[in-house]
N, C-alpha and C. Protein backbone atom coordinates (compact mmCIF):
# COMPACT_ATOMS: atom_id res chain seq x y z
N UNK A 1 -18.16 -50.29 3.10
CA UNK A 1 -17.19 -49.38 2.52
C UNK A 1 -16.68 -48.45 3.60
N UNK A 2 -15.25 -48.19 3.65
CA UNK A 2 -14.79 -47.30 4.76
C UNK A 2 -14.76 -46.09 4.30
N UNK A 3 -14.99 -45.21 5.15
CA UNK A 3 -15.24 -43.87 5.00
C UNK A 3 -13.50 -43.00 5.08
N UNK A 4 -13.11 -42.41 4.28
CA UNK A 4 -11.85 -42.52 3.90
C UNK A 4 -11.70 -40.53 3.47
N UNK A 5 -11.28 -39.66 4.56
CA UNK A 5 -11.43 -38.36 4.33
C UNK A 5 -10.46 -37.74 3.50
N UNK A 6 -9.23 -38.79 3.24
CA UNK A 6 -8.54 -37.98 2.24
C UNK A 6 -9.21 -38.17 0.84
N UNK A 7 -9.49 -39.43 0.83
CA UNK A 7 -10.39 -39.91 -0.86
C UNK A 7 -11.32 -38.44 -0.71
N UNK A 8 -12.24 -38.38 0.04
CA UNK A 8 -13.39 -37.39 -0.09
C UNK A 8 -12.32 -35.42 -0.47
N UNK A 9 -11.35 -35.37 0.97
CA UNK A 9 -10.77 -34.05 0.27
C UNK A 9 -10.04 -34.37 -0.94
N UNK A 10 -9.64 -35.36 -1.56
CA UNK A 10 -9.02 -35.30 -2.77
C UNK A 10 -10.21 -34.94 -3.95
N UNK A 11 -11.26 -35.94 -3.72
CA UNK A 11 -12.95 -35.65 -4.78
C UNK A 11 -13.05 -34.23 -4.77
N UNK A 12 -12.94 -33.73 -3.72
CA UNK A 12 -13.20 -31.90 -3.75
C UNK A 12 -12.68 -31.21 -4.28
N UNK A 13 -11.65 -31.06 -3.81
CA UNK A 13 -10.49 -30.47 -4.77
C UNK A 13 -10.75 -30.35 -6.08
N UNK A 14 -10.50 -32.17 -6.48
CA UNK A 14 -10.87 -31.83 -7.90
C UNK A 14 -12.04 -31.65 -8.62
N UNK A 15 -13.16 -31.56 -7.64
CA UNK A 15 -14.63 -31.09 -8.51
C UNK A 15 -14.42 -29.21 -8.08
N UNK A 16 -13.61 -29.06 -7.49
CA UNK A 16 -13.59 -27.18 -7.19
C UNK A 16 -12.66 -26.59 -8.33
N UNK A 17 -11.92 -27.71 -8.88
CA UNK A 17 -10.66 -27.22 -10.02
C UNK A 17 -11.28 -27.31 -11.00
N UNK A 18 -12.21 -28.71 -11.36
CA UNK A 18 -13.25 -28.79 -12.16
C UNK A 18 -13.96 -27.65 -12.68
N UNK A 19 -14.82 -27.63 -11.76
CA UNK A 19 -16.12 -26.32 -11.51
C UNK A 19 -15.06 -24.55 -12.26
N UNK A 20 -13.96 -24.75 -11.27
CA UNK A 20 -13.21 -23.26 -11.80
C UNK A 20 -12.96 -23.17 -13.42
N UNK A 21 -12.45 -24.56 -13.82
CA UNK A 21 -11.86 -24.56 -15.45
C UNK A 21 -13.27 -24.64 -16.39
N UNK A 22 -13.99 -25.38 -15.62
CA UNK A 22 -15.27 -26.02 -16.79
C UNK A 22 -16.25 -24.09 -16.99
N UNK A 23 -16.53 -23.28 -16.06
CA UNK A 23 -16.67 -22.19 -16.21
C UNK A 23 -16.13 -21.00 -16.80
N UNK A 24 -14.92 -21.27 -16.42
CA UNK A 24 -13.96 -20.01 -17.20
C UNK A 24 -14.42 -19.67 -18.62
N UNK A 25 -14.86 -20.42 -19.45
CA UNK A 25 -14.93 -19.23 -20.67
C UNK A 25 -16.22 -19.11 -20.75
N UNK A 26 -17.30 -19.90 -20.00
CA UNK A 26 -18.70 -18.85 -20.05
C UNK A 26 -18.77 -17.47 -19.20
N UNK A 27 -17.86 -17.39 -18.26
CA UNK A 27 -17.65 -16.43 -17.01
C UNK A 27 -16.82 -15.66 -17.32
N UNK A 28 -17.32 -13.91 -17.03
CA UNK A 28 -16.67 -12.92 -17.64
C UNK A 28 -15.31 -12.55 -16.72
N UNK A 29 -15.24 -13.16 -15.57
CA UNK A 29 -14.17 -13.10 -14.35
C UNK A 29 -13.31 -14.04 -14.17
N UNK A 30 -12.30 -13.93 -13.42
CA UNK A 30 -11.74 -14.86 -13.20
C UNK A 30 -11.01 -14.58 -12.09
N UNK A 31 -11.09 -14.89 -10.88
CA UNK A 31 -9.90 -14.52 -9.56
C UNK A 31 -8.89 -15.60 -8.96
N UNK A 32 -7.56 -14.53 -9.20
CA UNK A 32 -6.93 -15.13 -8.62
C UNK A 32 -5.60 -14.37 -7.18
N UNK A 33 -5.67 -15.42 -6.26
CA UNK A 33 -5.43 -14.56 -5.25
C UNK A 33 -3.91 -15.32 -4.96
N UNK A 34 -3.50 -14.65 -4.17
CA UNK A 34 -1.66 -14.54 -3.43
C UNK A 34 -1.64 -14.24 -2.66
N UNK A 35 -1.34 -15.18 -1.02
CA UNK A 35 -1.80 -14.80 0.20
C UNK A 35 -0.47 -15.16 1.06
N UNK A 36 -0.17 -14.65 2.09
CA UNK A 36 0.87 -15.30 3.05
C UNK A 36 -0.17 -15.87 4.11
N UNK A 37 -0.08 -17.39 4.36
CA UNK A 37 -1.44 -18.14 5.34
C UNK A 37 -0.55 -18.94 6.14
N UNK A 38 -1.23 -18.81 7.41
CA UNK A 38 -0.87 -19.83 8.52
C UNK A 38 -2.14 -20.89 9.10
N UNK A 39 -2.14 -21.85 8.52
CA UNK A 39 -3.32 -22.63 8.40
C UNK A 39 -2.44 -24.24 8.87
N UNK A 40 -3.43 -24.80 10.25
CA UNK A 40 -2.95 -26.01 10.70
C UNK A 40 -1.21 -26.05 11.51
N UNK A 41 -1.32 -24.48 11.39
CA UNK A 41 -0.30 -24.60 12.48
C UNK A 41 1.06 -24.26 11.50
N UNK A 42 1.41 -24.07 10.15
CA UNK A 42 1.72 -24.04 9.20
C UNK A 42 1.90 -22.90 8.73
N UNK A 43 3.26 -21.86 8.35
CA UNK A 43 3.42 -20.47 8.08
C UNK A 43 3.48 -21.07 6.06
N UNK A 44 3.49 -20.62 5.47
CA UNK A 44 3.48 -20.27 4.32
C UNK A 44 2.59 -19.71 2.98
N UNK A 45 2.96 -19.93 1.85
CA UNK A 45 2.15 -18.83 0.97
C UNK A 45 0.85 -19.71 0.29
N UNK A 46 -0.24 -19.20 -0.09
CA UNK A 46 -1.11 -20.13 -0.83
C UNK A 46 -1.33 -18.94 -2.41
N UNK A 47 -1.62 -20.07 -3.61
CA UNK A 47 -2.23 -19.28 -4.80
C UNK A 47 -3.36 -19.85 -4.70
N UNK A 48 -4.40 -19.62 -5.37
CA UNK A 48 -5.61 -20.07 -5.93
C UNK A 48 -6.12 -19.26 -7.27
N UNK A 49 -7.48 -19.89 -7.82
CA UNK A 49 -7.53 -19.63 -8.96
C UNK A 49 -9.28 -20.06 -8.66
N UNK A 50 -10.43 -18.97 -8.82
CA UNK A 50 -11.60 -19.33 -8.65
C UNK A 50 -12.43 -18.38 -10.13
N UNK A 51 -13.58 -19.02 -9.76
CA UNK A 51 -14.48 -18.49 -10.90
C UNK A 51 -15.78 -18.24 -10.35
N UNK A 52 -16.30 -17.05 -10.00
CA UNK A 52 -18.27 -16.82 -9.52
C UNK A 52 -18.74 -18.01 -10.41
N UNK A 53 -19.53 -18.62 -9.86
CA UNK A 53 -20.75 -19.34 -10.51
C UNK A 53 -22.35 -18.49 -10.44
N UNK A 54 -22.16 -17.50 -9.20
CA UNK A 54 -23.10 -16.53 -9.26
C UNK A 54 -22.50 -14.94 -8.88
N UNK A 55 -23.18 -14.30 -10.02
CA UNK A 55 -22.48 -13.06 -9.67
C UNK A 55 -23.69 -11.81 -9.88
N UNK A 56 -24.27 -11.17 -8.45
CA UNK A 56 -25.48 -10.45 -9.03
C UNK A 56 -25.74 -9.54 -8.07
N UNK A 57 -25.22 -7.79 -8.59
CA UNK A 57 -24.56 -6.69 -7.93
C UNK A 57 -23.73 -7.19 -7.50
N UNK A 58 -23.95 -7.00 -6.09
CA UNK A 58 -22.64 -7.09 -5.01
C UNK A 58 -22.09 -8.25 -4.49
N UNK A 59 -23.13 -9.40 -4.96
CA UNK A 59 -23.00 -10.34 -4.37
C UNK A 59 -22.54 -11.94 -5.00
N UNK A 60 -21.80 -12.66 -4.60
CA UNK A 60 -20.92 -13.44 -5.46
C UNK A 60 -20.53 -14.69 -4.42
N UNK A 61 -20.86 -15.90 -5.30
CA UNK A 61 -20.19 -17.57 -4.65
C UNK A 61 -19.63 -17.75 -5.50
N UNK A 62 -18.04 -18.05 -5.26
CA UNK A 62 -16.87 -18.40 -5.99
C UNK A 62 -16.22 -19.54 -5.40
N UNK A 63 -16.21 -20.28 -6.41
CA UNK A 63 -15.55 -21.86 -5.77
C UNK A 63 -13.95 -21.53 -6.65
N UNK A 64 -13.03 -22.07 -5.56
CA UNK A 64 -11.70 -21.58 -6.19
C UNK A 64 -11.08 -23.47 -5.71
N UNK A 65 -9.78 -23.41 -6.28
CA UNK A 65 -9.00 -24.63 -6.03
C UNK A 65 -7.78 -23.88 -5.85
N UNK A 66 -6.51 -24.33 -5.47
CA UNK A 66 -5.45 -23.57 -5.31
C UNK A 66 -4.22 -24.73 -4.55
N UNK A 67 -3.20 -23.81 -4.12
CA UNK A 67 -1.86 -24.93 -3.34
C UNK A 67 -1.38 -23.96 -2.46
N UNK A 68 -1.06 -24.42 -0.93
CA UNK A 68 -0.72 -23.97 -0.18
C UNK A 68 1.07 -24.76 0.21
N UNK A 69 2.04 -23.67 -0.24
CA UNK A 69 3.23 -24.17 -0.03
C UNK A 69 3.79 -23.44 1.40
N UNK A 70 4.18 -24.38 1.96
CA UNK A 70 4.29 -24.51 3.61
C UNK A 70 5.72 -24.92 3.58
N UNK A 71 6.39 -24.74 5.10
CA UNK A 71 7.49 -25.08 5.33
C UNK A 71 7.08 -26.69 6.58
N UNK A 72 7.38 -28.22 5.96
CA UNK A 72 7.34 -29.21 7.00
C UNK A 72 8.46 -29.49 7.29
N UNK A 73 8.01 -30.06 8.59
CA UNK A 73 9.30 -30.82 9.48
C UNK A 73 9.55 -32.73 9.33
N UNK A 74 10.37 -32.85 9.19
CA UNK A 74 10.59 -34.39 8.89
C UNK A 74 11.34 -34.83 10.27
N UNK A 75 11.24 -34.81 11.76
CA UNK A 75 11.54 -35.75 12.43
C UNK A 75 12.43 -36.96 12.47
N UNK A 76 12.01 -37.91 11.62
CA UNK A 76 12.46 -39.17 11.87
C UNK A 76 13.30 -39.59 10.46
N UNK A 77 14.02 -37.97 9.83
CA UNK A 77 15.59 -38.11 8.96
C UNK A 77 16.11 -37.05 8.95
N UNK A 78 17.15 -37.40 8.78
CA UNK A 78 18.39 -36.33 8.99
C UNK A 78 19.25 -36.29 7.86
N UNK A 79 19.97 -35.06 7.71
CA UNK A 79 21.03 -34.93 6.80
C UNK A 79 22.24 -35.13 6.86
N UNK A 80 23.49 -36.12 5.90
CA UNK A 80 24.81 -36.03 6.50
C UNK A 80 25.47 -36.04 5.14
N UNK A 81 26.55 -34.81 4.84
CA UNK A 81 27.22 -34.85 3.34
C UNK A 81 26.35 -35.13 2.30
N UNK A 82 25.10 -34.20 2.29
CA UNK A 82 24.07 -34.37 1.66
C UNK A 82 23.39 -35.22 0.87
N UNK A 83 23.79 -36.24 2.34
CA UNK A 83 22.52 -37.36 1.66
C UNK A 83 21.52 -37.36 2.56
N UNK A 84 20.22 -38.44 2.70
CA UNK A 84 19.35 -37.94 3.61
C UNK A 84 19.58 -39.62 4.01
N UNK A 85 19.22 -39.75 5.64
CA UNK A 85 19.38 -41.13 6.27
C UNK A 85 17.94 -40.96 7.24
N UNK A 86 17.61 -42.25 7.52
CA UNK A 86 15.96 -42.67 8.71
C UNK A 86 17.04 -42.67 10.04
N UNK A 87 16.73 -41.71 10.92
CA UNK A 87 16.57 -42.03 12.05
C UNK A 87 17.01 -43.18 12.53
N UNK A 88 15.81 -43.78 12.19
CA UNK A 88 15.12 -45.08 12.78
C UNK A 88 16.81 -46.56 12.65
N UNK A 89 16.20 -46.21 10.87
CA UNK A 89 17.51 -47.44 10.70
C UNK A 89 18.62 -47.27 10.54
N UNK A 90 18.82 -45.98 10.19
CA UNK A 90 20.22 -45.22 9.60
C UNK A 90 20.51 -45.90 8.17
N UNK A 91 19.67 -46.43 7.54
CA UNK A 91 19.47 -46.44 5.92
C UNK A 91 19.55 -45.05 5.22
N UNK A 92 20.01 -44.86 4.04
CA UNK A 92 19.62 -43.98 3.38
C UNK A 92 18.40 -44.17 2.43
N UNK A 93 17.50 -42.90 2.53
CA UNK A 93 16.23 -42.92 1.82
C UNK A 93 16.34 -41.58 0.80
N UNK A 94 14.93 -41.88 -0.16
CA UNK A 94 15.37 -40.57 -0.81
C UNK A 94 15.47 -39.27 -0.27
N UNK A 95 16.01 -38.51 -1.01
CA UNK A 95 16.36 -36.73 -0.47
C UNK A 95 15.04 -35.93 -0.42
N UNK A 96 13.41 -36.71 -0.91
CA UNK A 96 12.54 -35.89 -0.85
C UNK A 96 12.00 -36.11 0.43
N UNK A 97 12.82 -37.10 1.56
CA UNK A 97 12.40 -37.14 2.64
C UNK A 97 12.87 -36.23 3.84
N UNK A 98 13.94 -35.31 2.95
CA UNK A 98 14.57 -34.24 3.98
C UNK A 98 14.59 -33.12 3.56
N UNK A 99 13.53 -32.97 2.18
CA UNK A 99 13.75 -31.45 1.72
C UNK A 99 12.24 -30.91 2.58
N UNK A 100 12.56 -29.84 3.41
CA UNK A 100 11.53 -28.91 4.33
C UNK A 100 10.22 -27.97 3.36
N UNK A 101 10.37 -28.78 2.63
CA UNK A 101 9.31 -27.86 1.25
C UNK A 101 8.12 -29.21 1.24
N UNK A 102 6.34 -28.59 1.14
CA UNK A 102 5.79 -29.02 1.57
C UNK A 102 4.57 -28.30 0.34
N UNK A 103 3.51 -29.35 0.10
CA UNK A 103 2.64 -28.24 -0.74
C UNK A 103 1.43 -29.38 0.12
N UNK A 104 0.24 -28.75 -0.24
CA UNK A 104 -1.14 -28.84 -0.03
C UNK A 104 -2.37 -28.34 -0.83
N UNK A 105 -2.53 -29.19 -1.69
CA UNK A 105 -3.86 -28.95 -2.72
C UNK A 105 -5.25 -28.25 -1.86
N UNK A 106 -5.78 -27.27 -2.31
CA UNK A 106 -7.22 -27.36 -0.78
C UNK A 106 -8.24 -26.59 -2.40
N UNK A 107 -9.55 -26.91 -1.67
CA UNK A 107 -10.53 -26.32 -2.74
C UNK A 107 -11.57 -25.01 -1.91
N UNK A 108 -11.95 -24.52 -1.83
CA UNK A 108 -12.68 -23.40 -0.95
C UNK A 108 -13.64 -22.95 -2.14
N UNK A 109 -15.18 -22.50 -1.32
CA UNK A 109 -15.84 -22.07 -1.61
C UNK A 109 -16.06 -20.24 -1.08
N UNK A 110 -16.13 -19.25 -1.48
CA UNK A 110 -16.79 -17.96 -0.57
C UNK A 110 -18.00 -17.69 -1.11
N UNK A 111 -18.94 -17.21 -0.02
CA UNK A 111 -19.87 -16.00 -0.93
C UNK A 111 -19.23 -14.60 -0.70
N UNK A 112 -19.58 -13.77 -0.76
CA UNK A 112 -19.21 -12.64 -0.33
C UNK A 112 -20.20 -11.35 -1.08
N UNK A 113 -19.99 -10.17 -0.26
CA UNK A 113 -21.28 -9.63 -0.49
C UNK A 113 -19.92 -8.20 -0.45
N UNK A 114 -20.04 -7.12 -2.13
CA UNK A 114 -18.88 -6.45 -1.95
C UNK A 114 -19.84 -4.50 -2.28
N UNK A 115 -19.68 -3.69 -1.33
CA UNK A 115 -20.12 -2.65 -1.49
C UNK A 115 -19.78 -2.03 -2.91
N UNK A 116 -20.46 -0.82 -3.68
CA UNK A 116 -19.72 -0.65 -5.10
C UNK A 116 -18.44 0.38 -4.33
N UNK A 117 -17.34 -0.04 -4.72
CA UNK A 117 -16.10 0.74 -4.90
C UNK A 117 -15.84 1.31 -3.41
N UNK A 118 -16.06 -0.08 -2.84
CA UNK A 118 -15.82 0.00 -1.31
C UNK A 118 -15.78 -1.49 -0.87
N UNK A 119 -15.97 -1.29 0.81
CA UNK A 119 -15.30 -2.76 1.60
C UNK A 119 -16.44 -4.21 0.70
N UNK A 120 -15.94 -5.11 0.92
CA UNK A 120 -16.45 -6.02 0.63
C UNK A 120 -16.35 -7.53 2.16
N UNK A 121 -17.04 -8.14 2.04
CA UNK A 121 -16.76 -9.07 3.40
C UNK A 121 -17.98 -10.11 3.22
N UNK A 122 -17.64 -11.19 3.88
CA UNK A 122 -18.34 -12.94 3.46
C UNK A 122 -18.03 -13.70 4.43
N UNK A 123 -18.33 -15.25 3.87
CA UNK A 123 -17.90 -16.34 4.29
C UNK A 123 -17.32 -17.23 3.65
N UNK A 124 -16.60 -18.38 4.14
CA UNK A 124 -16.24 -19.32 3.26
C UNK A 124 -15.73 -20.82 4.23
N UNK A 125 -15.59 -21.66 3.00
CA UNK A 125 -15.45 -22.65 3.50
C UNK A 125 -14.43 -23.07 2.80
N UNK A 126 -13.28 -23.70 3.67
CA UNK A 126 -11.60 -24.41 2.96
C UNK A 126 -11.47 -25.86 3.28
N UNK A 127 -11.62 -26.33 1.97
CA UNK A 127 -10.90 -28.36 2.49
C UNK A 127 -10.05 -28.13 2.14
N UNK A 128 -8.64 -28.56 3.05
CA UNK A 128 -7.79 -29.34 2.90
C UNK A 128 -6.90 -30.30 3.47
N UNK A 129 -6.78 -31.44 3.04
CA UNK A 129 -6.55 -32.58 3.72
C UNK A 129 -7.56 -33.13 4.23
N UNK A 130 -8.04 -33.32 5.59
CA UNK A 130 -8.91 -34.23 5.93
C UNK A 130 -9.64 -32.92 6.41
N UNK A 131 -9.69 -31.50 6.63
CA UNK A 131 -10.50 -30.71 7.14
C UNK A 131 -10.82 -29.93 6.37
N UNK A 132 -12.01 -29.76 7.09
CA UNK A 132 -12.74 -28.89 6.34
C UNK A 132 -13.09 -27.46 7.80
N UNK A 133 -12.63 -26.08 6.62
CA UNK A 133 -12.45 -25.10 7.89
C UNK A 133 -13.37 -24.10 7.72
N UNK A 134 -14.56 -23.49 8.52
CA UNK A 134 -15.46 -22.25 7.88
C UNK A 134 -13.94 -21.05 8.44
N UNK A 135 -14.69 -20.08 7.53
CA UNK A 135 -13.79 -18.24 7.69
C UNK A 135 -14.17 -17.64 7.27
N UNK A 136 -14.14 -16.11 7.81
CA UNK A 136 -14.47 -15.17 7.38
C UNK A 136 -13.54 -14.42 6.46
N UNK A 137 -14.16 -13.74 5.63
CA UNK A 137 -13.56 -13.15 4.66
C UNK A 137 -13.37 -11.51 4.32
N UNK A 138 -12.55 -10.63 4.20
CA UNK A 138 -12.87 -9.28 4.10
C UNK A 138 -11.83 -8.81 3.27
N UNK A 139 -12.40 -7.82 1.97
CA UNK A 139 -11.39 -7.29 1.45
C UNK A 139 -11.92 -5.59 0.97
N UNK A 140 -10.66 -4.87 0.47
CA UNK A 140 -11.04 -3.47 0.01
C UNK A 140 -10.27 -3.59 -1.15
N UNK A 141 -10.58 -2.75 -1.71
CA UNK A 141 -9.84 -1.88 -3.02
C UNK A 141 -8.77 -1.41 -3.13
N UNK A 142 -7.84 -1.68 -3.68
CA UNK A 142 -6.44 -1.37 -3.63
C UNK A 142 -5.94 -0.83 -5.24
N UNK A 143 -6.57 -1.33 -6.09
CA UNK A 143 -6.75 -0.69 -7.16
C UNK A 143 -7.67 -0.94 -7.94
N UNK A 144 -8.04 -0.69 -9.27
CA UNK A 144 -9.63 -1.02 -10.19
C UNK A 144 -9.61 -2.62 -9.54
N UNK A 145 -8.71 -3.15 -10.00
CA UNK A 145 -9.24 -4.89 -10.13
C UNK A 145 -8.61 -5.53 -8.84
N UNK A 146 -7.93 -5.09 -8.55
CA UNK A 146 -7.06 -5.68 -7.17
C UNK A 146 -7.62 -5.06 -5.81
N UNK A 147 -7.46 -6.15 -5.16
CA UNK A 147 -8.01 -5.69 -3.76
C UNK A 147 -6.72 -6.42 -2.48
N UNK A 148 -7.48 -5.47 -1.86
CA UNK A 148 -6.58 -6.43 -0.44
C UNK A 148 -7.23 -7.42 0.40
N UNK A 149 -6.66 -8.60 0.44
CA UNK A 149 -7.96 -9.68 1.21
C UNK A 149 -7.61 -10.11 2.13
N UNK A 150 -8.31 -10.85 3.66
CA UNK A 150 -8.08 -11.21 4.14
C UNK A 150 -8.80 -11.98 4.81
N UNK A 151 -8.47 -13.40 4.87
CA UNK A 151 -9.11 -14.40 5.77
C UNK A 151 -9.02 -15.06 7.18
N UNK A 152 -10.15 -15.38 7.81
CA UNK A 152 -9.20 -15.35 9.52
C UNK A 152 -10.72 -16.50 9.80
N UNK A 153 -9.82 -17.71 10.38
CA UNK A 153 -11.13 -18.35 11.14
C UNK A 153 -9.95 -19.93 11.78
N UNK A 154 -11.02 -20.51 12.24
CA UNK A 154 -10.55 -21.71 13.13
C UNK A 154 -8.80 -22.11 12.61
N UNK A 155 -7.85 -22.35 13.23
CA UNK A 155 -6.99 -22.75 12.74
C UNK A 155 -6.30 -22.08 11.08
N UNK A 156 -6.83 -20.81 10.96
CA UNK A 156 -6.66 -20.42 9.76
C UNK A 156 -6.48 -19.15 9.31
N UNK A 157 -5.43 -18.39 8.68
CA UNK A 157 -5.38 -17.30 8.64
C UNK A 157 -4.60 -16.79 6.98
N UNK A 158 -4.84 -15.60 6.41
CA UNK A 158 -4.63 -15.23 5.28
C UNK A 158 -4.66 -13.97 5.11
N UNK A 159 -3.33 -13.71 4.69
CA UNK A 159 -3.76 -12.19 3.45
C UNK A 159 -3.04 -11.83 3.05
N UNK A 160 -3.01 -11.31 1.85
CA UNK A 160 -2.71 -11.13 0.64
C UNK A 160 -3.59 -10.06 -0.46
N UNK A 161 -3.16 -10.33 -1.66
CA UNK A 161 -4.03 -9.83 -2.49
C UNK A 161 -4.91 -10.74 -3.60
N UNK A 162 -5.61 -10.21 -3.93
CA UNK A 162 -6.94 -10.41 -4.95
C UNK A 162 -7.28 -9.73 -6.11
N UNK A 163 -6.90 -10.71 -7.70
CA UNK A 163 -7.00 -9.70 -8.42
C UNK A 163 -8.40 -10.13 -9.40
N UNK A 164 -9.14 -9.47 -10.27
CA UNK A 164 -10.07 -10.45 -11.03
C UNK A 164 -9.69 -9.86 -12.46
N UNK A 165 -10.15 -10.54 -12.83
CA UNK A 165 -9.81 -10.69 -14.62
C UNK A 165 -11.21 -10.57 -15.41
């Protein structure tokens, strides 16, 4: 059997979307965050949507699933009187081969360890696509339920806000 890393980040994903929905109504929380991220070289915004599976004082592992919408480059087509044509053959192909809009499913785990009614800061781990990325995590208080967050590690960067429910 070949070992096949998108099959495996696709399994993740959906056991982290899993894990988030199958919890939600035993779990008194629910977070969801809104970030501007540059991840893989890649400027754009990510949502996610996670749920603690452990939550005790300060301290909390939240598996979240989410979509990171990015701006890609398509190379090898071009636009003319808005149709889209290959490069290559000068065929026309469809127009979703020249629209610069781009999404990315990813699933992430954090723990994080949050002072009462002060800084909070962790770790975590992000699949998406064929990688898998560790980062650090840090956020504060910005209001009762909202915070300000921010993530920063290999190839990966984030921040935004964080609200819980």
């Amino acid at each position: 059997m070949k070992f096949r890393p998108a099959v495996l980040a696709s399994a993740f994903a959906t056991l982290a979307a899993g894990a988030v929905f199958a919890a939600a109504p035993a779990a008194a929380q629910v977070t969801a965050e809104a970030n501007v991220a540059r991840a893989e070289g890649d400027w754009g915004g990510e949502l996610a949507l996670g749920v603690p599976v452990i939550s005790d004082g300060g301290f909390s592992i939240t598996p979240a699933a989410g979509v990171f919408f990015h701006h890609r480059d398509h190379p090898g087509y071009f636009n003319e009187d808005s149709q889209c044509f290959s490069k290559s053959s000068g065929d026309r192909v469809s127009d979703g081969k020249c629209d610069n809009s781009g999404t990315k499913i990813f699933g992430k785990v954090e723990a994080m360890y949050r002072l009462p009614t002060s800084l909070g800061f962790g770790v975590g781990a992000r699949l998406i696509g064929d990688d898998v990325r560790a980062y650090g995590t840090v956020s504060m208080p910005l209001l009762p339920r909202i915070d300000v967050k921010g993530n920063f590690g290999d190839h990966y960067l984030a921040a935004g806000l964080q609200a819980r429910f």
